[in-house]
Protein backbone atom coordinates (compact mmCIF):
# COMPACT_ATOMS: atom_id res chain seq x y z
CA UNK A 1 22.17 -14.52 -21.58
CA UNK A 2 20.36 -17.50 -23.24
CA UNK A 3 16.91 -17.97 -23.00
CA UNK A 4 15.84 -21.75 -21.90
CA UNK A 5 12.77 -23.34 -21.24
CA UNK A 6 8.95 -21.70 -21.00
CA UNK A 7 8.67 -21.38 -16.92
CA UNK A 8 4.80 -20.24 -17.38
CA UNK A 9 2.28 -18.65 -19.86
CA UNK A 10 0.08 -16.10 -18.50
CA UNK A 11 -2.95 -13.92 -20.22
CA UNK A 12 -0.20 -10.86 -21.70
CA UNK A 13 2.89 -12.60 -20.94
CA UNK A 14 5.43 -15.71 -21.08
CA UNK A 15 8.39 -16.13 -18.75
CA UNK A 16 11.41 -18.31 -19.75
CA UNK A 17 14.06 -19.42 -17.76
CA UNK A 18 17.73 -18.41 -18.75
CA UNK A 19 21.76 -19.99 -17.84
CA UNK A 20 21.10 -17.78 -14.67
CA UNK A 21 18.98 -19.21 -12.07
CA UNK A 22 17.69 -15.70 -10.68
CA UNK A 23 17.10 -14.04 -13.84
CA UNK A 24 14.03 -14.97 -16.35
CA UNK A 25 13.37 -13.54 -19.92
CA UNK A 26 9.63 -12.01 -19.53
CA UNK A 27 7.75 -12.16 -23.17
CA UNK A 28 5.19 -9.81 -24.02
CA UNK A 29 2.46 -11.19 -25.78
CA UNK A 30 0.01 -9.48 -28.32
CA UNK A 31 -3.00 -11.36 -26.48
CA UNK A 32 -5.91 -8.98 -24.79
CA UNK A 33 -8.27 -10.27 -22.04
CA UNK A 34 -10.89 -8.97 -19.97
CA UNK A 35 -13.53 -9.78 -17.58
CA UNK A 36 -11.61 -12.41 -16.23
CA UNK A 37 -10.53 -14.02 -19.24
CA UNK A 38 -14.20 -14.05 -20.75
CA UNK A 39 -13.20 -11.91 -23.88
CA UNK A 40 -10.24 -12.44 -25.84
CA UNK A 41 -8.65 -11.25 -29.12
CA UNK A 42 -5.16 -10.57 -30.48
CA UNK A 43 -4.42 -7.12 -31.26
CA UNK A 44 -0.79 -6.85 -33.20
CA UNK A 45 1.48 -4.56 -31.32
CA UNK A 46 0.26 -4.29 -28.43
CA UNK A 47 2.98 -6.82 -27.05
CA UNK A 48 5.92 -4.33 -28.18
CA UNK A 49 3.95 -1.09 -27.09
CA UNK A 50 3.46 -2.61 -23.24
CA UNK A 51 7.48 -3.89 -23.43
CA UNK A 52 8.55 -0.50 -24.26
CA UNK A 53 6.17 1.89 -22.01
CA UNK A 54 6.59 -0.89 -18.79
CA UNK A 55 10.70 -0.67 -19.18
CA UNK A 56 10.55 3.09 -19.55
CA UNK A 57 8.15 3.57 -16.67
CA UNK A 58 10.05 0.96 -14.34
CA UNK A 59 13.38 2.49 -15.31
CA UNK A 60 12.09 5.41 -14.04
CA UNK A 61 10.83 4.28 -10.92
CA UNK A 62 14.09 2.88 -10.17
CA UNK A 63 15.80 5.90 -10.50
CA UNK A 64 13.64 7.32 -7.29
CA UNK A 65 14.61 4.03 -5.34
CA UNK A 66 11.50 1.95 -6.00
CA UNK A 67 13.46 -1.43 -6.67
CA UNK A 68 12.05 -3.63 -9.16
CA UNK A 69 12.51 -6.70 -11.00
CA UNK A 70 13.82 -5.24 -14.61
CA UNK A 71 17.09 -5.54 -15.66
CA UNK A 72 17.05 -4.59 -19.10
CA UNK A 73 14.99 -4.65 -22.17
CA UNK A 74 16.40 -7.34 -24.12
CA UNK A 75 14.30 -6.94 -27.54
CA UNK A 76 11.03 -5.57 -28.79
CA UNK A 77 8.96 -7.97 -27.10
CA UNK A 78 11.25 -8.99 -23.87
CA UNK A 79 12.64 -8.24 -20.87
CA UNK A 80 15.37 -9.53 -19.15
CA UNK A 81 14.07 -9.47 -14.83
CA UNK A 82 14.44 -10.78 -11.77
CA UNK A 83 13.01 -14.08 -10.79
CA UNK A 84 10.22 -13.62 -8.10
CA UNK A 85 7.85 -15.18 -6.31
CA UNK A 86 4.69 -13.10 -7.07
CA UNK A 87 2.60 -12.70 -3.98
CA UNK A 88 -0.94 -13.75 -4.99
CA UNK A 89 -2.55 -10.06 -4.58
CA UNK A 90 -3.46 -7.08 -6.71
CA UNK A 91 -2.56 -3.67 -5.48
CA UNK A 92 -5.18 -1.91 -6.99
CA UNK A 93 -4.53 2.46 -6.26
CA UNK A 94 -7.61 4.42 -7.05
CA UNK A 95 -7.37 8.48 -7.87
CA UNK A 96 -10.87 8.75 -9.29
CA UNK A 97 -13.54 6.32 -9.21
CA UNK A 98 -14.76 4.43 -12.10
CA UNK A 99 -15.11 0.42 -13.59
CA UNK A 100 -15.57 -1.87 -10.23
CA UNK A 101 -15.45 0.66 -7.84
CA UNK A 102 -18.72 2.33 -8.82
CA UNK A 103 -20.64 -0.92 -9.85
CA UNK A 104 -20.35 -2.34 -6.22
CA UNK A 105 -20.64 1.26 -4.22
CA UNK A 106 -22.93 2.98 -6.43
CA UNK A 107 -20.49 6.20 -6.78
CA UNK A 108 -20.95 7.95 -9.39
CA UNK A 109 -17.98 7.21 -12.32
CA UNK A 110 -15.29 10.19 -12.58
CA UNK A 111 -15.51 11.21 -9.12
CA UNK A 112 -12.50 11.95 -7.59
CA UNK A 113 -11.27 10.66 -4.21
CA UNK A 114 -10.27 12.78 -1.52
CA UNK A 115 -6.94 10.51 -1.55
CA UNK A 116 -5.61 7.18 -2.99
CA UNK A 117 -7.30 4.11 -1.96
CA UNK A 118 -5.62 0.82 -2.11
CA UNK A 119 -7.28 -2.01 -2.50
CA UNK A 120 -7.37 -5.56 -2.70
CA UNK A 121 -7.62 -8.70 -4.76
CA UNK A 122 -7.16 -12.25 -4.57
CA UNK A 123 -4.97 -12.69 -7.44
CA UNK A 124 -7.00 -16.46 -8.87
CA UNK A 125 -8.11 -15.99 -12.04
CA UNK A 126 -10.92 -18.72 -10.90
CA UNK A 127 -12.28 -17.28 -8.39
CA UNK A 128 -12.40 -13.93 -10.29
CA UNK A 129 -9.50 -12.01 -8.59
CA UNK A 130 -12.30 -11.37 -5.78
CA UNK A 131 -11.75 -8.07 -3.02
CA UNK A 132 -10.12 -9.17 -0.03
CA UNK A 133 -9.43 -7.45 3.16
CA UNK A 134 -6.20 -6.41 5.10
CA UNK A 135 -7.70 -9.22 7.68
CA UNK A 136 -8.16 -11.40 5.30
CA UNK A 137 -3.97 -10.99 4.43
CA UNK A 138 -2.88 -11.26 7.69
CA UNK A 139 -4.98 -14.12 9.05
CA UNK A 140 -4.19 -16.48 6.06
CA UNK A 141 -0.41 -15.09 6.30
CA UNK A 142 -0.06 -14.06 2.32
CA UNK A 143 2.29 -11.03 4.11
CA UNK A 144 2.73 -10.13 7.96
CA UNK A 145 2.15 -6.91 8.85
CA UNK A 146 5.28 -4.82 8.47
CA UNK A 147 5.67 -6.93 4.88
CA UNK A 148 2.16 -5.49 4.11
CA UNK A 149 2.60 -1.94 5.26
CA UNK A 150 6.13 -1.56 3.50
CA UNK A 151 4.21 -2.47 0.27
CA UNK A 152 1.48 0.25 0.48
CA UNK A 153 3.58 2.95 1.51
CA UNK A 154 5.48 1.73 -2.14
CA UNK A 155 2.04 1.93 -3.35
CA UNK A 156 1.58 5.25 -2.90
CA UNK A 157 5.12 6.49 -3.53
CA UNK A 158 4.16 5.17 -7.22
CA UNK A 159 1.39 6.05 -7.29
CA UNK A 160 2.53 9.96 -6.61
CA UNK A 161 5.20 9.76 -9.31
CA UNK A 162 3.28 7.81 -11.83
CA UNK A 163 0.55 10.45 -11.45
CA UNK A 164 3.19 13.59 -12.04
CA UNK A 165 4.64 12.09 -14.52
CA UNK A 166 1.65 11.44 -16.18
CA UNK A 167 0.25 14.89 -15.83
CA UNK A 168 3.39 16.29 -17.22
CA UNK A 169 2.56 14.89 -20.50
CA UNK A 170 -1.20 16.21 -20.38
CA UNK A 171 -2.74 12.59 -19.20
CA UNK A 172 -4.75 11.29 -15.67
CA UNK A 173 -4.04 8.67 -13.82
CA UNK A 174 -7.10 7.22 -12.82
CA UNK A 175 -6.58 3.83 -11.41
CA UNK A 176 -4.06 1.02 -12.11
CA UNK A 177 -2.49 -2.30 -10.93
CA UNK A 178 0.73 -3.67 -9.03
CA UNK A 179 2.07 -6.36 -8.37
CA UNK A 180 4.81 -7.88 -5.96
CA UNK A 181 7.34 -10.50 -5.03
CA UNK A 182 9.38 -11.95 -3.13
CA UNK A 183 12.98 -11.72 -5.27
CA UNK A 184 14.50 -15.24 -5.06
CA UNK A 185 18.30 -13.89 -4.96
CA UNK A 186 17.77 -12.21 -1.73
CA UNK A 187 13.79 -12.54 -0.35
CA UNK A 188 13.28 -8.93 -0.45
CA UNK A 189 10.30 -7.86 -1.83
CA UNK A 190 10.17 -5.86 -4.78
CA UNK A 191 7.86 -4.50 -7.58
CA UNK A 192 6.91 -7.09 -10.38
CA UNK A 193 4.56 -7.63 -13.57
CA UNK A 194 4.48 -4.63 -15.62
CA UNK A 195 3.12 -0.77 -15.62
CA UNK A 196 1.74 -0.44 -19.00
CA UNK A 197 -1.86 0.81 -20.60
CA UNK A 198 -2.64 -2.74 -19.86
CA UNK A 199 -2.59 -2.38 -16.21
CA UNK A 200 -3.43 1.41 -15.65
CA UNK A 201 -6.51 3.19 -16.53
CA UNK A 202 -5.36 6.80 -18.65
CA UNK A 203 -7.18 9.30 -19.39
CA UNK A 204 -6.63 12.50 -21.51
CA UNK A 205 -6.50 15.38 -18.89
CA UNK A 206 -8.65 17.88 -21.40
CA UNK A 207 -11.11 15.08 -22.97
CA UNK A 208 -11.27 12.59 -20.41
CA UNK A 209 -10.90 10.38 -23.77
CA UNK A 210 -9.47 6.73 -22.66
CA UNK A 211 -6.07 5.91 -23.69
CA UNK A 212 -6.02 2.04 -21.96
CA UNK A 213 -7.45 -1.11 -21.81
CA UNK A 214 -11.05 0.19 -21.61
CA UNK A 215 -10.80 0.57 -25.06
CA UNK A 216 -10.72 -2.94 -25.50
CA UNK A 217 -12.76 -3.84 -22.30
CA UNK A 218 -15.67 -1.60 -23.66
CA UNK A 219 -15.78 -1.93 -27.29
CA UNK A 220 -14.21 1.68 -28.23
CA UNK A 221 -11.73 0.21 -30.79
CA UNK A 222 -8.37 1.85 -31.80
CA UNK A 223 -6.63 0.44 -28.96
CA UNK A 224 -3.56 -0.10 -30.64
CA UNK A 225 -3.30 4.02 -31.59
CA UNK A 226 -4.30 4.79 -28.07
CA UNK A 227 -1.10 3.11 -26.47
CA UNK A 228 1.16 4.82 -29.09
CA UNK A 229 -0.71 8.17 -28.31
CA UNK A 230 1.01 6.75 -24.41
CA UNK A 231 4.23 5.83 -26.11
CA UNK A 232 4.87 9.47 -27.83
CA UNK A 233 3.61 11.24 -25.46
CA UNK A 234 6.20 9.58 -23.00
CA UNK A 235 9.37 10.21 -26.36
CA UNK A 236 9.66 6.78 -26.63
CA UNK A 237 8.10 6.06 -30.03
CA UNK A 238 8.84 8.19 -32.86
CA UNK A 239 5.69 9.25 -34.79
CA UNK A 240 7.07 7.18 -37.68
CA UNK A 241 6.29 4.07 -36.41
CA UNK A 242 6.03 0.35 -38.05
CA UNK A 243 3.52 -0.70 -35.20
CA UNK A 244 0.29 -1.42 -37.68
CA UNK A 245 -2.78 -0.08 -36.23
CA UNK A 246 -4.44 -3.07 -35.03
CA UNK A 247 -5.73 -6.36 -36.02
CA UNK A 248 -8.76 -8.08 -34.18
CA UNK A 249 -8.54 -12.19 -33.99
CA UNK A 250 -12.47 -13.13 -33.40
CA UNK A 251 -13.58 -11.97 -29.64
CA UNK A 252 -15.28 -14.66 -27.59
CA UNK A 253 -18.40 -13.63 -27.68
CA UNK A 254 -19.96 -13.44 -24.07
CA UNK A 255 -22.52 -11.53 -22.07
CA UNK A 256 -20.62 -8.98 -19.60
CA UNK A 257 -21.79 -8.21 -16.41
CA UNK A 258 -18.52 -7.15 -14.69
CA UNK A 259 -15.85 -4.45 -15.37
CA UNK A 260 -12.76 -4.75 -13.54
């Protein structure tokens, strides 16, 4: 398969087209963001960590039927998937509340939730990915109805073996993101993006200590070690590892007000 042209540069990841019109090589970069693309840095290895846990954990997921744009891991840092057009909404599954949630409802952070709630966001980086409603979907036709419900009853099939899974290797699954699209082979809709550190929130099931994003988000450090704790925890990285730790470029330096 050879890799052509750059198709479109994201915040964690570049897509290039290939000699097959369906299937794209997905690059995973080593760039962090947060708050909307107000802080940034590069953290070395995080790119390669993300490749490998996303492949293993979408692998995975197809093996229980939930189809899904990967193909193959091509390399350290890419993926050969599925071309798709990404419907522009977040499919964000709560467990336990925390970040967002319990800014704007005042719940106190670490509760858990009786069940899963889905919710969702405008996926526009300038508007700030804001909360939108199932209304909201349905009136300005982003999915009909049946398109909609078929995609949160995959929600929460994921969700229930992401969070077993997890728990079988002593870590919670508090919250994380999904994506969808619309494959371009056959219009069906499948699962797209990544499942990775980067789009999950993990915590350690004895210390509640964060092994995600937050670490970045929040200033915790050792973000890089965190993900590999993910990776070997999963038996996909060997404790000898030539990941280096981590390596800050200079963070934009900005007054946060939101956390995702």
């Amino acid at each position: 398969m050879k890799k052509g042209k750059k198709l479109y540069e994201g915040k964690a990841k570049i897509v290039y087209a290939t000699n097959d019109k369906n299937l794209v090589v997905q690059h995973f970069k080593d760039d962090a963001t947060a708050f909307n693309n107000q802080k940034k840095a590069t953290i070395e290895g995080k790119g390669i960590l993300n490749n490998r846990i996303s492949e293993h954990i979408l692998s995975n997921l197809s093996q229980v039927g939930i189809k899904n744009h990967l193909i193959k891991r091509i390399n350290m840092r890419e993926q050969l998937v599925e071309l798709v057009e990404i419907i522009p909404i977040e499919f964000v599954i709560r467990n336990v509340a925390t970040g967002s949630l319990t800014k704007r409802l005042g719940i106190e952070d670490g509760t858990v939730l009786d069940y899963p709630l889905i919710e969702y966001c405008l996926k526009d980086d300038n508007l700030g990915d804001p909360p939108i409603s199932r209304e909201h979907i349905l009136n300005f036709r982003w999915l009909n109805e049946i398109e909609l419900d078929l995609i949160n009853e995959q929600c929460l099939r994921i969700n229930d073996f992401l969070q077993g899974m997890f728990r079988g290797i002593e870590i919670k699954l508090i919250d994380f993101k999904l994506e969808f699209g619309k494959s371009k082979s056959d219009g069906k809709i499948i699962l797209a993006d990544e499942i990775s550190p980067d789009t999950c929130r993990l915590w350690d099931l004895s210390t509640d200590k964060k092994l995600d994003k937050d670490r970045f988000r929040n200033d915790l450090g050792n973000l890089v070690e965190a993900y590999q704790d993910v990776a070997r925890r999963l038996g996909i990285l060997h404790e000898q590892s030539n990941i280096r730790p981590i390596k800050f470029s200079k963070p934009t330096a900005v007054k946060i007000k939101k956390n995702k």
